[in-house]
Protein backbone atom coordinates (compact mmCIF):
# COMPACT_ATOMS: atom_id res chain seq x y z
CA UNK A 1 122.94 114.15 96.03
CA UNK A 2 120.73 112.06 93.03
CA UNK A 3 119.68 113.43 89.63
CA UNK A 4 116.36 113.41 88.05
CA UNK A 5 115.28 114.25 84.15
CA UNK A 6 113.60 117.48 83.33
CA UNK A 7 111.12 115.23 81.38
CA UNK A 8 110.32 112.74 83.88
CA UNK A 9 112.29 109.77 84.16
CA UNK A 10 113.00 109.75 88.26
CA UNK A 11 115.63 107.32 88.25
CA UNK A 12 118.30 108.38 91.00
CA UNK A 13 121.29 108.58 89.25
CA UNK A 14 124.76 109.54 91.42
CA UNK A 15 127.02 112.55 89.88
CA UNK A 16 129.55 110.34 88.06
CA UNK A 17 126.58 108.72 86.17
CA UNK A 18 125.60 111.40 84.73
CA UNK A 19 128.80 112.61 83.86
CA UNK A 20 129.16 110.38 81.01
CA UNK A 21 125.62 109.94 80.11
CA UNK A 22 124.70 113.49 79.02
CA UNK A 23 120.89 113.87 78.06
CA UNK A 24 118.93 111.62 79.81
CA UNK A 25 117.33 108.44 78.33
CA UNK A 26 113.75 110.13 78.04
CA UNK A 27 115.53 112.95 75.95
CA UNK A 28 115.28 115.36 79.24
CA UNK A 29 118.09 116.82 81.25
CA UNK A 30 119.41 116.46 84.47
CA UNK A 31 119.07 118.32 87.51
CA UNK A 32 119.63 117.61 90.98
CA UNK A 33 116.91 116.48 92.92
CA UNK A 34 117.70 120.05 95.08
CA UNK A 35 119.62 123.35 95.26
CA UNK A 36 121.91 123.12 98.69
CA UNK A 37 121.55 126.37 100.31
CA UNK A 38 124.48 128.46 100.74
CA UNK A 39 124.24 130.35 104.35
CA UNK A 40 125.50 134.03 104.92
CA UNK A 41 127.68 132.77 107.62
CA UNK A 42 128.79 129.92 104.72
CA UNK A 43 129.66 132.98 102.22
CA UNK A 44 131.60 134.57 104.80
CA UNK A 45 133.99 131.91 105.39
CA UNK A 46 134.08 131.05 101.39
CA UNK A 47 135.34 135.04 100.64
CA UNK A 48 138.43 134.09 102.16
CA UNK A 49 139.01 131.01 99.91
CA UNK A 50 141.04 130.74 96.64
CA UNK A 51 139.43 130.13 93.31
CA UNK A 52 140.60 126.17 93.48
CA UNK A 53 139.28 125.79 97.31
CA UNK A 54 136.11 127.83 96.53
CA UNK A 55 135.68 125.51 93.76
CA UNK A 56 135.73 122.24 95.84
CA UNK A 57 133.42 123.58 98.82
CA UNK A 58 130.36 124.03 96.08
CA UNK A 59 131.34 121.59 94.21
CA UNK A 60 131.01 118.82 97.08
CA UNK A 61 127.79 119.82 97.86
CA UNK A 62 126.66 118.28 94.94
CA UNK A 63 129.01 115.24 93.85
CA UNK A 64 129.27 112.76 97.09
CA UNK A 65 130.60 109.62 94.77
CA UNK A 66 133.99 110.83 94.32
CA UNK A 67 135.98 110.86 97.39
CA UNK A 68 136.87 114.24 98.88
CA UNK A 69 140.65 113.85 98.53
CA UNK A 70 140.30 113.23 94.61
CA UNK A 71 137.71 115.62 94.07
CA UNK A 72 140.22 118.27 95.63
CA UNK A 73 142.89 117.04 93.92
CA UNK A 74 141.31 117.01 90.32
CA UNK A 75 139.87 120.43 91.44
CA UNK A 76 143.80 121.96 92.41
CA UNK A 77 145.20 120.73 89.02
CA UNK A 78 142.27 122.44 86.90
CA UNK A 79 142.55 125.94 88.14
CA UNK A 80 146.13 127.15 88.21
CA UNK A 81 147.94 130.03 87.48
CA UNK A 82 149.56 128.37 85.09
CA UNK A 83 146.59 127.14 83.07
CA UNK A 84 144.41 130.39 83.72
CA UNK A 85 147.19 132.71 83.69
CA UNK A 86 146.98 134.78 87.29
CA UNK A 87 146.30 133.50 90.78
CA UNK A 88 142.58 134.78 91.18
CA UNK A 89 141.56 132.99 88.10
CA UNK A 90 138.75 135.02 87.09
CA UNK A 91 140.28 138.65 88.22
CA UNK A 92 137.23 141.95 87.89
CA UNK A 93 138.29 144.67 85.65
CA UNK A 94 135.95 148.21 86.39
CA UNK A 95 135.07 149.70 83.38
CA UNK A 96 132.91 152.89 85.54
CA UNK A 97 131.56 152.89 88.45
CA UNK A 98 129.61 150.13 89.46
CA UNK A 99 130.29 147.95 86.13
CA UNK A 100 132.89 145.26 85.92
CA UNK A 101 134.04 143.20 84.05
CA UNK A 102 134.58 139.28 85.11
CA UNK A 103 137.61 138.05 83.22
CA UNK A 104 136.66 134.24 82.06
CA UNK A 105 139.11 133.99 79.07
CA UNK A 106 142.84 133.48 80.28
CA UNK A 107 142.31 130.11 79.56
CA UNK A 108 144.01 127.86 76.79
CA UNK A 109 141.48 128.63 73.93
CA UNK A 110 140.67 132.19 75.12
CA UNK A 111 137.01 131.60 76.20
CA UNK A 112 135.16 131.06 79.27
CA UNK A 113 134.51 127.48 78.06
CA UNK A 114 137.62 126.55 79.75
CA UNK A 115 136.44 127.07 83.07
CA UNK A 116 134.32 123.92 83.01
CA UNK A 117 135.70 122.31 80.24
CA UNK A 118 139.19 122.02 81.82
CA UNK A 119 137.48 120.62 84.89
CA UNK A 120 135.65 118.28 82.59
CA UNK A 121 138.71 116.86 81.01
CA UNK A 122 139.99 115.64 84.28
CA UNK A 123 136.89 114.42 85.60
CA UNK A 124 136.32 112.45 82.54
CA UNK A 125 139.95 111.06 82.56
CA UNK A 126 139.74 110.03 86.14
CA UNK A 127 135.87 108.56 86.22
CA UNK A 128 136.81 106.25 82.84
CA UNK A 129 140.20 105.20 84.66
CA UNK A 130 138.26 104.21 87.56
CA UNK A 131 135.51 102.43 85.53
CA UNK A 132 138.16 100.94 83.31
CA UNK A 133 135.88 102.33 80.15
CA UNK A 134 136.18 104.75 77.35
CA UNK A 135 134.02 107.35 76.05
CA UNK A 136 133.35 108.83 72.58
CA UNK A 137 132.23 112.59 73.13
CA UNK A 138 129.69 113.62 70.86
CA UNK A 139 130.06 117.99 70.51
CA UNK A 140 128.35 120.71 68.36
CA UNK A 141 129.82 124.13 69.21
CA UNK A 142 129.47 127.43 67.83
CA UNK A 143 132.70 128.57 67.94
CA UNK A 144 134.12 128.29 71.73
CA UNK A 145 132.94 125.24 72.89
CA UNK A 146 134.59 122.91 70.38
CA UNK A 147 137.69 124.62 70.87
CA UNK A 148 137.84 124.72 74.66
CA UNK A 149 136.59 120.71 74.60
CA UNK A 150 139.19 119.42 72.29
CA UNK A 151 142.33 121.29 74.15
CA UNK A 152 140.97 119.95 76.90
CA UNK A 153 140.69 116.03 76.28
CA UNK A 154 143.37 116.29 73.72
CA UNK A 155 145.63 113.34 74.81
CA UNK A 156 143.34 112.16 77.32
CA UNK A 157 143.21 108.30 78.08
CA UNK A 158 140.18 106.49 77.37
CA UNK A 159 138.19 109.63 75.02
CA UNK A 160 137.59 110.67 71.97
CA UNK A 161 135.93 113.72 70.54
CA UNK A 162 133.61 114.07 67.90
CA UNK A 163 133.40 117.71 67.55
CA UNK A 164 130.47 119.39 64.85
CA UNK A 165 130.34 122.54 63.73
CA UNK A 166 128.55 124.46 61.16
CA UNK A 167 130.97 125.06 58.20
CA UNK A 168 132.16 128.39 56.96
CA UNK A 169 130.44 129.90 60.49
CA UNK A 170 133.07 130.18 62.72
CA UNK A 171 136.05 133.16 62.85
CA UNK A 172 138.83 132.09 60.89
CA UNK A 173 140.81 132.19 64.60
CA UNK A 174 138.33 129.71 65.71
CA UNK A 175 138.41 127.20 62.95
CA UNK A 176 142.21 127.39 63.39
CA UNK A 177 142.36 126.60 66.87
CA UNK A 178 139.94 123.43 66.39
CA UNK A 179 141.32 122.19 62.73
CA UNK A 180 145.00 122.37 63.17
CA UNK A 181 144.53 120.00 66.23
CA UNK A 182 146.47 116.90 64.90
CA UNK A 183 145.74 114.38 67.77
CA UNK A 184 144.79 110.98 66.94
CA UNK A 185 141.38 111.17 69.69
CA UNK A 186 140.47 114.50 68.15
CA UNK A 187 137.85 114.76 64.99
CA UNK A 188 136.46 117.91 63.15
CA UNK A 189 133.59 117.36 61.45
CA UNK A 190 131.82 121.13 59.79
CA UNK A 191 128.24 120.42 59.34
CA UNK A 192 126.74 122.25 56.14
CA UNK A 193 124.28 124.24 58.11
CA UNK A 194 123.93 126.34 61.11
CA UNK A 195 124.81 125.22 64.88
CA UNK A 196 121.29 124.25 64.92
CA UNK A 197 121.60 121.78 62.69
CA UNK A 198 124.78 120.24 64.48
CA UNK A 199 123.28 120.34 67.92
CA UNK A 200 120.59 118.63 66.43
CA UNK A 201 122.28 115.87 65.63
CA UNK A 202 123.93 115.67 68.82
CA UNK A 203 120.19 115.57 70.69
CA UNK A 204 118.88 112.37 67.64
CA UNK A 205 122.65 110.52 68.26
CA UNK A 206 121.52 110.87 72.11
CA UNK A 207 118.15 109.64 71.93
CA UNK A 208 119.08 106.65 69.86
CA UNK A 209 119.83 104.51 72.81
CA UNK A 210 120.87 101.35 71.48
CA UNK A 211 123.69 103.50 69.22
CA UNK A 212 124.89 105.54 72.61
CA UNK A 213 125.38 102.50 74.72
CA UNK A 214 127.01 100.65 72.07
CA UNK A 215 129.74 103.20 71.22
CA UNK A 216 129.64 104.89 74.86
CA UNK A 217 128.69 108.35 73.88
CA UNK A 218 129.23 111.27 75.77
CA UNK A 219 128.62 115.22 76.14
CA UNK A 220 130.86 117.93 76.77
CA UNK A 221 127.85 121.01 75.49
CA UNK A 222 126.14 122.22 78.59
CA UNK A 223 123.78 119.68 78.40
CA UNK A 224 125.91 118.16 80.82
CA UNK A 225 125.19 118.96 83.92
CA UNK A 226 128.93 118.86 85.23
CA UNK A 227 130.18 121.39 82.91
CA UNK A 228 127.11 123.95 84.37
CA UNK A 229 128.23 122.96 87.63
CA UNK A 230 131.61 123.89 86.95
CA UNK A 231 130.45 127.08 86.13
CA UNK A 232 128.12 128.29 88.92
CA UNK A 233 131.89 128.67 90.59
CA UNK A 234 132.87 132.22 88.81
CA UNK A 235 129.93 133.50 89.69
CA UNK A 236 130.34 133.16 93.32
CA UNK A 237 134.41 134.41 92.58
CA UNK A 238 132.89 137.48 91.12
CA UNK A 239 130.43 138.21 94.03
CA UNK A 240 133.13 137.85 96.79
CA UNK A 241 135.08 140.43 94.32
CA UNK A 242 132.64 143.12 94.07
CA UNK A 243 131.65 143.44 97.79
CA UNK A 244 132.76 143.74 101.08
CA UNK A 245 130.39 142.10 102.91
CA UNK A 246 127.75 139.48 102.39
CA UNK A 247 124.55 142.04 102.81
CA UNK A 248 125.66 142.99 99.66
CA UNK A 249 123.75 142.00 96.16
CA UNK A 250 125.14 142.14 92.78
CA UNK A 251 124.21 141.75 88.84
CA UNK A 252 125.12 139.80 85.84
CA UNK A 253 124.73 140.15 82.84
CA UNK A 254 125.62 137.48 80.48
CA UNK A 255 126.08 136.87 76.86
CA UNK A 256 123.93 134.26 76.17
CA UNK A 257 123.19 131.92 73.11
CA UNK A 258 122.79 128.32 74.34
CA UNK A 259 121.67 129.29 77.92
CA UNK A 260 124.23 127.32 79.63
CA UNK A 261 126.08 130.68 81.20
CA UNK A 262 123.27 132.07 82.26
CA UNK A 263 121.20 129.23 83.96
CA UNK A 264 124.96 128.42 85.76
CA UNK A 265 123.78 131.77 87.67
CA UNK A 266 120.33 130.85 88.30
CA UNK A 267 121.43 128.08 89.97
CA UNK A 268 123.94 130.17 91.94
CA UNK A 269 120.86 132.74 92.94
CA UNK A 270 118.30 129.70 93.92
CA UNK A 271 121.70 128.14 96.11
CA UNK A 272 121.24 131.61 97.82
CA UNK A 273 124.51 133.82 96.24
CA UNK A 274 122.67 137.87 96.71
CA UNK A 275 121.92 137.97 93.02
CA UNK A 276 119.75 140.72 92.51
CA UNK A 277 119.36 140.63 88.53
CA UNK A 278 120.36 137.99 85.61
CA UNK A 279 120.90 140.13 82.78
CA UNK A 280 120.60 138.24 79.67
CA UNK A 281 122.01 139.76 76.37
CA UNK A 282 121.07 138.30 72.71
CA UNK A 283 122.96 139.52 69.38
CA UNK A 284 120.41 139.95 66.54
CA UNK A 285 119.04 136.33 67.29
CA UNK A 286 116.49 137.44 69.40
CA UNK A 287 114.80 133.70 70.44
CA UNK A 288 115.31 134.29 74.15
CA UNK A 289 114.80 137.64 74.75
CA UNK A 290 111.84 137.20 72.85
CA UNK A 291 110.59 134.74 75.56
CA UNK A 292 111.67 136.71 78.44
CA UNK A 293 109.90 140.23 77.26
CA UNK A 294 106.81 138.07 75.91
CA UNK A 295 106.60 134.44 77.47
CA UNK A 296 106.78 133.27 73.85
CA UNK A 297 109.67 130.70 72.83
CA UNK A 298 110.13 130.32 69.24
CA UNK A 299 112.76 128.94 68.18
CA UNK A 300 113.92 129.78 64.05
CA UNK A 301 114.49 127.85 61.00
CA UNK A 302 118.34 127.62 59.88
CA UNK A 303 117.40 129.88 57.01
CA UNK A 304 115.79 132.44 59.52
CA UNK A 305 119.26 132.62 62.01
CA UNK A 306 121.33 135.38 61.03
CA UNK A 307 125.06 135.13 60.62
CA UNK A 308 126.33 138.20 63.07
CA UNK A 309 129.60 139.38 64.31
CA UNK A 310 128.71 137.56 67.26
CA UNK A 311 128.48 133.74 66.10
CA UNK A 312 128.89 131.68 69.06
CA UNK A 313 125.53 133.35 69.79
CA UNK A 314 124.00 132.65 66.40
CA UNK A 315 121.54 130.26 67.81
CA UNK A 316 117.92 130.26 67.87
CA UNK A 317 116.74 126.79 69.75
CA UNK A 318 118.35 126.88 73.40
CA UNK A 319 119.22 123.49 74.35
CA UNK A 320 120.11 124.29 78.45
CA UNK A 321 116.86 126.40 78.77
CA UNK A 322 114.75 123.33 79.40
CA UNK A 323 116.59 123.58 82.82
CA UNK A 324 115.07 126.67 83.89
CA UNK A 325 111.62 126.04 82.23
CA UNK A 326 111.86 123.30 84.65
CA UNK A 327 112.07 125.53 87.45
CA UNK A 328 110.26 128.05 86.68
CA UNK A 329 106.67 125.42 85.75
CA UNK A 330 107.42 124.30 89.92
CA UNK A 331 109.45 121.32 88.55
CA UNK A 332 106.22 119.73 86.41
CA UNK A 333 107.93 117.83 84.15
CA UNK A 334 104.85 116.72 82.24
CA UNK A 335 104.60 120.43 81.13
CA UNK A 336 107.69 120.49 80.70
CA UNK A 337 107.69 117.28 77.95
CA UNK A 338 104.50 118.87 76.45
CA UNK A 339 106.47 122.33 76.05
CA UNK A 340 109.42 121.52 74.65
CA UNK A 341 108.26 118.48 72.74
CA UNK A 342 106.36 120.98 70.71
CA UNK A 343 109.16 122.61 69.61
CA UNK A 344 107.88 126.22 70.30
CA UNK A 345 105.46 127.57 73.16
CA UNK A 346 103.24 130.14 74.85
CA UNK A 347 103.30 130.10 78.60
CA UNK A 348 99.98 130.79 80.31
CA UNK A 349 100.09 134.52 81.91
CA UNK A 350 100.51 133.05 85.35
CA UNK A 351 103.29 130.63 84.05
CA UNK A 352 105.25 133.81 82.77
CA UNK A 353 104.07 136.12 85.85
CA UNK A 354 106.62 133.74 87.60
CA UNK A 355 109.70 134.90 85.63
CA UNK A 356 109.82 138.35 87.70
CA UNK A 357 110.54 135.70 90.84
CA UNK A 358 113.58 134.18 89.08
CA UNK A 359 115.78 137.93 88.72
CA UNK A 360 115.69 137.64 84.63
CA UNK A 361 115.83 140.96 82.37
CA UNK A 362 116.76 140.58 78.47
CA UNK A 363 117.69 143.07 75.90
CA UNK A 364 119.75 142.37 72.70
CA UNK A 365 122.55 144.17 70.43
CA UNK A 366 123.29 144.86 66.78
CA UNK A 367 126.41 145.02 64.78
CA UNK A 368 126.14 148.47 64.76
CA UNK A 369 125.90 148.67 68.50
CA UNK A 370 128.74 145.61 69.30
CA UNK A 371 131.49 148.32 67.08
CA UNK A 372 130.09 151.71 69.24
CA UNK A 373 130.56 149.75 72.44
CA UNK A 374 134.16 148.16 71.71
CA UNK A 375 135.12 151.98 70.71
CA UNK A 376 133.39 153.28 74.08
CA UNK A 377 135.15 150.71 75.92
CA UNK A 378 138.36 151.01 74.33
CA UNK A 379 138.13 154.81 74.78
CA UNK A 380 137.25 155.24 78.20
CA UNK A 381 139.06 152.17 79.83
CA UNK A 382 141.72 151.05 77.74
CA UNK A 383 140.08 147.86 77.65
CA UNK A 384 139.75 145.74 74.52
CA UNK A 385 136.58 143.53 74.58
CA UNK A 386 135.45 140.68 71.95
CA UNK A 387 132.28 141.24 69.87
CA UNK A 388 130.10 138.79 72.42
CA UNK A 389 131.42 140.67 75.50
CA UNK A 390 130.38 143.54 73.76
CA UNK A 391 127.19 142.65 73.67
CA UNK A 392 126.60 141.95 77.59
CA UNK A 393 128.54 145.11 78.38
CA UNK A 394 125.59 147.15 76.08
CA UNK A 395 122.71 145.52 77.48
CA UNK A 396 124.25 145.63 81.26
CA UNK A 397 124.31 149.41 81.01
CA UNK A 398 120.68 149.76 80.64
CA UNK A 399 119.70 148.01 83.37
CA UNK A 400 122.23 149.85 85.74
CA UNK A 401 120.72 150.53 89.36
CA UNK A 402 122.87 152.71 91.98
CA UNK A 403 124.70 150.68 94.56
CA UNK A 404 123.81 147.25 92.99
CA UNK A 405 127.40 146.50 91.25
CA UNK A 406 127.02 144.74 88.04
CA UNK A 407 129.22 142.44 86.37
CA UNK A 408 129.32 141.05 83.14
CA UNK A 409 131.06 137.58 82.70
CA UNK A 410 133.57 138.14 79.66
CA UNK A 411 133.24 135.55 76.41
CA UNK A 412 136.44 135.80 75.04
CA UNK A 413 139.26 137.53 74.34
CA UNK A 414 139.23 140.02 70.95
CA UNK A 415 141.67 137.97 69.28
CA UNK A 416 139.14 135.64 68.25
CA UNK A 417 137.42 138.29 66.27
CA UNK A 418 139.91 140.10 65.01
CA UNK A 419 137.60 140.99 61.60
CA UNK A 420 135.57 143.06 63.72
CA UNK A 421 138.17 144.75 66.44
CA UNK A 422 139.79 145.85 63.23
CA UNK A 423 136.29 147.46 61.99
CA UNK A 424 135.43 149.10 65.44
CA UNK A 425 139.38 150.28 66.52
CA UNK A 426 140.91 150.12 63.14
CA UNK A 427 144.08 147.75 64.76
CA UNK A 428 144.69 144.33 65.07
CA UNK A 429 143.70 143.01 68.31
CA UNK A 430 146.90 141.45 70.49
CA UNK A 431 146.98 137.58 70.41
CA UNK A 432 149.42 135.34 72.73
CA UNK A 433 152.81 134.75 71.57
CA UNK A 434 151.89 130.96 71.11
CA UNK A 435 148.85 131.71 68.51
CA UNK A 436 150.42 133.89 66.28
CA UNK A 437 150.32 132.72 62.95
CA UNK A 438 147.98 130.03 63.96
CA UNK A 439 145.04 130.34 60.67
CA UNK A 440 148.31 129.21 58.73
CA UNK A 441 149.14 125.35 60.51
CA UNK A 442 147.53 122.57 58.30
CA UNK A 443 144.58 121.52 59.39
CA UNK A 444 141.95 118.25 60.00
CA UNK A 445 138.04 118.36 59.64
CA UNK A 446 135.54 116.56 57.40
CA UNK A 447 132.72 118.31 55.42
CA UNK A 448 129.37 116.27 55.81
CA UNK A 449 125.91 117.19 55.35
CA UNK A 450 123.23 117.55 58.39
CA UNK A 451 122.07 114.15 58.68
CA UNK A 452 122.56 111.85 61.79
CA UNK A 453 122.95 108.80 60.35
CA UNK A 454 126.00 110.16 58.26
CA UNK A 455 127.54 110.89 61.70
CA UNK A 456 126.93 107.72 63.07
CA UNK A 457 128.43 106.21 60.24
CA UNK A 458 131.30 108.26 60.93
CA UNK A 459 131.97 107.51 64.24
CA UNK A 460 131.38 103.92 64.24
CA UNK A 461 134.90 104.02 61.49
CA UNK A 462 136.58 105.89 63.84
CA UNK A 463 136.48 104.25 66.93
């Protein structure tokens, strides 16, 4: 299986190149070159499988340049019981009839970013030992992803993480969890601005190729293609979970800020997985299901991106949606360069008569709705949900069709929002044993304005 740029650049690249690289050099992003199909009679044998063995049978079909034995191996020490906490991994919870919920965050940092990013950690670790090289991992995250990267490559030979965030944004739980890190590979650095501003950065550091190759820089956003990969697995777990045979189709509905989630199950549905609808749910930051109700994609200014209860979703330009723009323009990559090199675009009316192909619905959720559907859910099912889940549950239930079960992939788990459970439920939200107490543990970060250079400057000191 090769790799080719969204933009263009047709250079074959193998799997483990493109694990370190990130964006590719013309600024695009990598896909493969095609979706493997996934037979009936191939889901049928995979229902049986455990999370770990499911994991390595998609997995192989596209990475064929690390051998099978270490591939498994790496794959059987990332999803445990003892890192993910029960032996499906990714157990379903039914909240009514025909609505489920797919638990993602039993993890180390309580978000479904561990699913890839634990995968990632290892893969990393064992590609640079085999290469004899290092890498220096270039992040922005809006709350989870940061988190999730550094626990993962915390103590890892051969990286180091570079993690930006926008300061004052993140839950006070979240800052904790990256800042109190006190490993010598890990560095906080809070961006005055919004995640917009730090992911920029992270695309200019990219693009300037003679910096990246000089200081090896990496990605661990979902920009890399391995961490999407990674996490096109649950949603084949949470199909084999909510049927009993494979004539069977499902839903998702996914939180989505970044597009990373989401586009993880578009590539499940074009492998052939009986997706019947990708459900995509904004907060108030309405970018993408803006584009998907009106084929418009405009992306806001910082000063236009509100600060909601949901903030790992307070994003407004989408960096993984190129991939599916990609797809959805027949894999044209000059329109794809003209799009997205403009910054914001109209598709043509047959260019967004397409979309109804691809399985996509949007809708979107206030703060007023996130604290009625936390209550509802609390109410009826004894089940606690975090402010982004929140969000995905709301917009799943109006798109509810009888005997098509619909799942939403959970964020993370409430005690990362604790600010708001305590609005909606009027009670502190239960945290792990380990985490209690964690906001007060002295912490590590630097404050630096939203300039690239400044982070360049940065990094070359620290490395």
């Amino acid at each position: 299986m090769k790799y080719i740029s969204t933009r263009g650049d047709k250079t074959p690249r193998g799997f483990s190149d493109i694990l370190l690289e990130g964006l590719a050099p013309d600024g695009g992003l990598y896909l493969p070159t095609h979706y493997p199909i996934v037979t009936r009679a191939m889901l049928a044998k995979w229902r049986k499988l455990s999370y770990a063995e499911l994991a390595f049978e998609i997995l192989s079909l596209y990475i064929d340049d690390i051998p099978a034995a270490d591939l498994r191996r790496l794959v059987e020490k990332t999803y445990t019981p003892e890192v993910f906490g029960t032996k499906e991994i990714t157990p379903l919870k039914q909240v009514q009839p025909g609505l489920y919920l797919e638990a993602l965050s039993n993890g180390p940092t309580l978000a479904f970013k561990d699913m890839a990013m634990q995968l990632l950690g290892n893969l990393f670790e064992y590609e640079l030992g085999r290469r004899g090289e290092t890498l220096n991992i270039l992040g922005a995250t809006s709350g989870d992803t940061g988190s999730a990267a550094e626990y993962a490559m915390r103590g890892k030979a051969g990286v180091n993480v570079f993690m930006l965030s926008p300061h004052g944004r993140m839950s006070p739980f979240q800052q904790a969890q990256m800042f109190s890190l006190q490993d010598a590979n890990i560095h906080n650095i809070t961006i005055e601005g919004v995640f917009d501003d730090c992911q920029d950065i992270v695309k200019a550091t990219s693009n300037d190729l003679e910096f990246k190759r000089k200081y090896r820089i990496g990605t661990v956003n979902s920009i890399n293609w391995a961490r999407l990969l990674a996490q096109v697995v649950y949603y084949f777990a949470g199909y084999f979970q909510a049927t009993q045979s494979e004539q069977e189709r499902v839903s998702f509905a996914v939180p989505s800020g970044n597009f990373g989630n989401i586009c993880a199950g578009h590539v499940a549905r074009m492998m052939g997985l009986p997706i019947k609808r990708l459900v995509l749910a904004t907060n108030e930051n309405r970018v993408l299901d803006e584009f998907f109700r009106t084929g418009t994609y405009r992306p806001r200014a910082s000063a236009e991106t509100y600060e909601t209860s949901s903030p790992s979703m307070d994003i407004s330009k989408a960096s993984n949606f190129e991939r599916f723009v990609f797809d959805l323009l027949g894999r044209n990559a000059d329109r794809v360069r003209e799009l997205f090199q403009a910054g914001h675009f109209q598709l043509t009316p047959g260019e967004f008569d397409r979309i109804s192909v691809y399985g996509f619905l949007s809708g979107h959720s206030t703060h007023a709705d996130r604290l009625e559907t936390i209550r509802q859910t609390f109410k009826d099912s004894g089940v606690m949900i975090d402010t982004h889940t929140a969000d995905g549950l709301k917009v799943a239930r109006e798109y509810l069709e009888p005997n098509v079960p619909m799942i939403v992939l959970e964020t993370a788990l409430p005690a990362k929002f604790a600010e708001t459970i305590v609005e909606a439920l009027g009670r502190e939200p239960d945290r792990p044993a380990a985490l209690h107490g964690i906001e007060n543990l002295p912490k590590r970060f630097q404050v630096m304005r939203a300039d690239a250079e400044a982070v360049k400057n940065y990094i070359r000191s620290n490395v």
